[in-house]
N, C-alpha and C. Protein backbone atom coordinates (compact mmCIF):
# COMPACT_ATOMS: atom_id res chain seq x y z
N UNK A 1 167.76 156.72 105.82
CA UNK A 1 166.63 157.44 105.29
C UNK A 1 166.32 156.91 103.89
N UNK A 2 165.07 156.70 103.34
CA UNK A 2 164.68 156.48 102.59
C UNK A 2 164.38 157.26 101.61
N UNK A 3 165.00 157.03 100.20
CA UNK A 3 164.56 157.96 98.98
C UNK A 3 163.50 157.95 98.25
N UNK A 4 162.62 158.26 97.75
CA UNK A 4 161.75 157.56 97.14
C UNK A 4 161.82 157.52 95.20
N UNK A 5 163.12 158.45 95.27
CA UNK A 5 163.36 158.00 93.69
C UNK A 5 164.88 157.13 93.58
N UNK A 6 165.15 156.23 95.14
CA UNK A 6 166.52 155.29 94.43
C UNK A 6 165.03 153.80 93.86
N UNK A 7 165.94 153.12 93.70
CA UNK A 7 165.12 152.02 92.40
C UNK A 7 166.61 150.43 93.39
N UNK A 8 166.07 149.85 93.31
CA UNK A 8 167.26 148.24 93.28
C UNK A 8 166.51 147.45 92.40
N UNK A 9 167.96 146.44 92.14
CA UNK A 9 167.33 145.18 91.31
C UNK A 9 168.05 144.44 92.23
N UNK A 10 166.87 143.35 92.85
CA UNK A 10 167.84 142.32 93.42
C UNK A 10 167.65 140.98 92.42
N UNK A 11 169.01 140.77 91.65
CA UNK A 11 169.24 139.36 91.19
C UNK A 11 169.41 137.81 92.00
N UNK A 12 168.06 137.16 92.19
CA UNK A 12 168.08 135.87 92.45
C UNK A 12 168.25 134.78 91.94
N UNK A 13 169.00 134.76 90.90
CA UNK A 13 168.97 133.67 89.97
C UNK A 13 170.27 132.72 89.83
N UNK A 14 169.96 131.71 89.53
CA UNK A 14 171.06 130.24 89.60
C UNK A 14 170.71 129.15 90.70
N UNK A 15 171.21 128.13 90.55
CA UNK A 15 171.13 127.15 91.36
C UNK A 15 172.05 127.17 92.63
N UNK A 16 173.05 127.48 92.33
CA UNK A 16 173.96 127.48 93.50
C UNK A 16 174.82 126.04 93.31
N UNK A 17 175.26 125.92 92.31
CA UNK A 17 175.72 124.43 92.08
C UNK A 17 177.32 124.71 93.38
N UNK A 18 178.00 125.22 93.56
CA UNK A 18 178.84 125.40 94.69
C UNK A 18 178.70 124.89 95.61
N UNK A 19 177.07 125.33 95.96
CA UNK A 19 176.47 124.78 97.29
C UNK A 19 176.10 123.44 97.18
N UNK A 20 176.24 122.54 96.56
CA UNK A 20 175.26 121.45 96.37
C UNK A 20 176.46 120.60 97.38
N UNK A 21 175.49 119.67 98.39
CA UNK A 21 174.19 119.33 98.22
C UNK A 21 173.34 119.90 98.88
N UNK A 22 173.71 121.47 99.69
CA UNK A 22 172.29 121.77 99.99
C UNK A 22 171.43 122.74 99.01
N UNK A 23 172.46 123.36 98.13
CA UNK A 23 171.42 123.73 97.30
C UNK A 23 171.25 123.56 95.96
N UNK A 24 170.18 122.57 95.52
CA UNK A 24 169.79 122.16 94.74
C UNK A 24 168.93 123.06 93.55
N UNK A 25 168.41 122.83 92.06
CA UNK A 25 167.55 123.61 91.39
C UNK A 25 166.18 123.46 91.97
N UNK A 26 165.68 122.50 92.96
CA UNK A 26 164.43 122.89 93.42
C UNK A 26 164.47 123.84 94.87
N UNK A 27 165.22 123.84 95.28
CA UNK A 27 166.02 124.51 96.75
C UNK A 27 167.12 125.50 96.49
N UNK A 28 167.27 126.54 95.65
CA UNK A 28 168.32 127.23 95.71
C UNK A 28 168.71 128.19 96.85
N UNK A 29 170.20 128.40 96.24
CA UNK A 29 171.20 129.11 97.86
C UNK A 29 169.97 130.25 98.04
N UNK A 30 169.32 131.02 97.58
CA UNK A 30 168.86 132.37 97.63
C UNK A 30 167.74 131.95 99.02
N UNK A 31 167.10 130.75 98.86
CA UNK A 31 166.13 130.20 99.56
C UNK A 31 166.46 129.60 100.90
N UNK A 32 168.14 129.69 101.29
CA UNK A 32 168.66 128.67 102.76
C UNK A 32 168.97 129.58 103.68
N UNK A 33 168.88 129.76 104.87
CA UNK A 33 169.37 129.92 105.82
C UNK A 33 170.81 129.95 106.02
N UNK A 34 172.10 130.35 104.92
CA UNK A 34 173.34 129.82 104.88
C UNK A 34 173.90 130.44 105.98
N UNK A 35 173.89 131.50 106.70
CA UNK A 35 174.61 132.41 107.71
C UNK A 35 174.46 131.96 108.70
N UNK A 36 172.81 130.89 109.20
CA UNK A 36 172.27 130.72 110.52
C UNK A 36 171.76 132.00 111.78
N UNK A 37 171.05 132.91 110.73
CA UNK A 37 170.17 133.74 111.29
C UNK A 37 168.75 133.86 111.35
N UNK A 38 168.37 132.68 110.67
CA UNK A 38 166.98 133.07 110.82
C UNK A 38 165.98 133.44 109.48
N UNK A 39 167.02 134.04 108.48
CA UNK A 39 166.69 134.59 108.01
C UNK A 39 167.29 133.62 106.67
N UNK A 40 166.69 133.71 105.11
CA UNK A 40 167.19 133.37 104.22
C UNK A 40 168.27 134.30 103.23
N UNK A 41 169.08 134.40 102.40
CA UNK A 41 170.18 135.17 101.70
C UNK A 41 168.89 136.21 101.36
N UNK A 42 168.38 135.97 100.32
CA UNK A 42 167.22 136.86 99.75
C UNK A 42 166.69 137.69 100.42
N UNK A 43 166.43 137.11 102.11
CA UNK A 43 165.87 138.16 102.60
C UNK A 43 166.92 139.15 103.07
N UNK A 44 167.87 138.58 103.83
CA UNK A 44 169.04 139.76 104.09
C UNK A 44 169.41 140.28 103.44
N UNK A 45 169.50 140.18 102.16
CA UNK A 45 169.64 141.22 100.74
C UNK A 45 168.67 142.59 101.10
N UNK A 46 167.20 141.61 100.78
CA UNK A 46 166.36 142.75 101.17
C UNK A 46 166.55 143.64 101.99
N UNK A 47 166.42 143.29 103.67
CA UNK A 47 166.53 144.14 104.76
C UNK A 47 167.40 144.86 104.16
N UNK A 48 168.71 144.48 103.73
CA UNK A 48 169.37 145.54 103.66
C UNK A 48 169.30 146.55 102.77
N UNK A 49 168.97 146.07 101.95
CA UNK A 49 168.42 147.29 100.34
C UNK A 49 167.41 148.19 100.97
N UNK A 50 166.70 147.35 101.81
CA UNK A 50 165.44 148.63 103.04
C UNK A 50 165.72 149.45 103.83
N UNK A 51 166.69 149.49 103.95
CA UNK A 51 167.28 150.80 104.76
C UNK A 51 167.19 151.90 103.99
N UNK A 52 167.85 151.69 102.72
CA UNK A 52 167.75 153.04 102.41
C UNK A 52 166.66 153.16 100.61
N UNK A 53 166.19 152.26 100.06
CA UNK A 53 165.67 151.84 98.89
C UNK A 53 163.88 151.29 99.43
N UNK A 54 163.05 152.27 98.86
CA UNK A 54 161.73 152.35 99.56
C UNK A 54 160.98 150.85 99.04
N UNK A 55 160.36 149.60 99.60
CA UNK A 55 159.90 148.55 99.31
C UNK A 55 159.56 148.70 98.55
N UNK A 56 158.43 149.81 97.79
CA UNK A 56 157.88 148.70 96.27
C UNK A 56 158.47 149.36 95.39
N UNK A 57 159.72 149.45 95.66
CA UNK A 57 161.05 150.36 94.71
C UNK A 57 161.89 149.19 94.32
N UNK A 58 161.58 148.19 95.29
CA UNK A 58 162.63 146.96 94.90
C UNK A 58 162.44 146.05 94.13
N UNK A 59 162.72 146.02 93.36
CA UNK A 59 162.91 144.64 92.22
C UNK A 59 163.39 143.32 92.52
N UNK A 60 163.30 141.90 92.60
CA UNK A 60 163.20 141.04 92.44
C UNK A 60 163.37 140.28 91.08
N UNK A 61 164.57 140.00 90.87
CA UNK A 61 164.69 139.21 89.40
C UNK A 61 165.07 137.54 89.99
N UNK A 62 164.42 136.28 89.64
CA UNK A 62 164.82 135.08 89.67
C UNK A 62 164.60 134.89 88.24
N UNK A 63 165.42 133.27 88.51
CA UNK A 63 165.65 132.55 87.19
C UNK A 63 164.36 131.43 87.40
């Protein structure tokens, strides 16, 4: 269920130098497919913060 006074910050920021060479500063980890679902890290963050954290409640911080 959804609240409409919870709030998230999702932090996207860094290169992912760990990951290199697939993720690079023009390609970062937040942006790959690393699990092989379909889906990118960032977004499965999301979905999951959407379960219970109402969409334009969510924050988005990149570097």
């Amino acid at each position: 269920m959804k609240n409409k006074n919870y709030y998230a910050v999702l932090m996207a920021g860094g290169v992912g130098s760990r990951f290199w060479p697939i993720s690079t500063s023009e390609n970062p980890k937040q942006f790959h497919d690393m699990l092989g679902t379909g889906q990118t890290l960032i977004q499965k963050t999301f979905q999951r913060l959407n379960t219970f954290v109402p969409t334009e409640n969510i924050l988005i911080l990149t570097n």
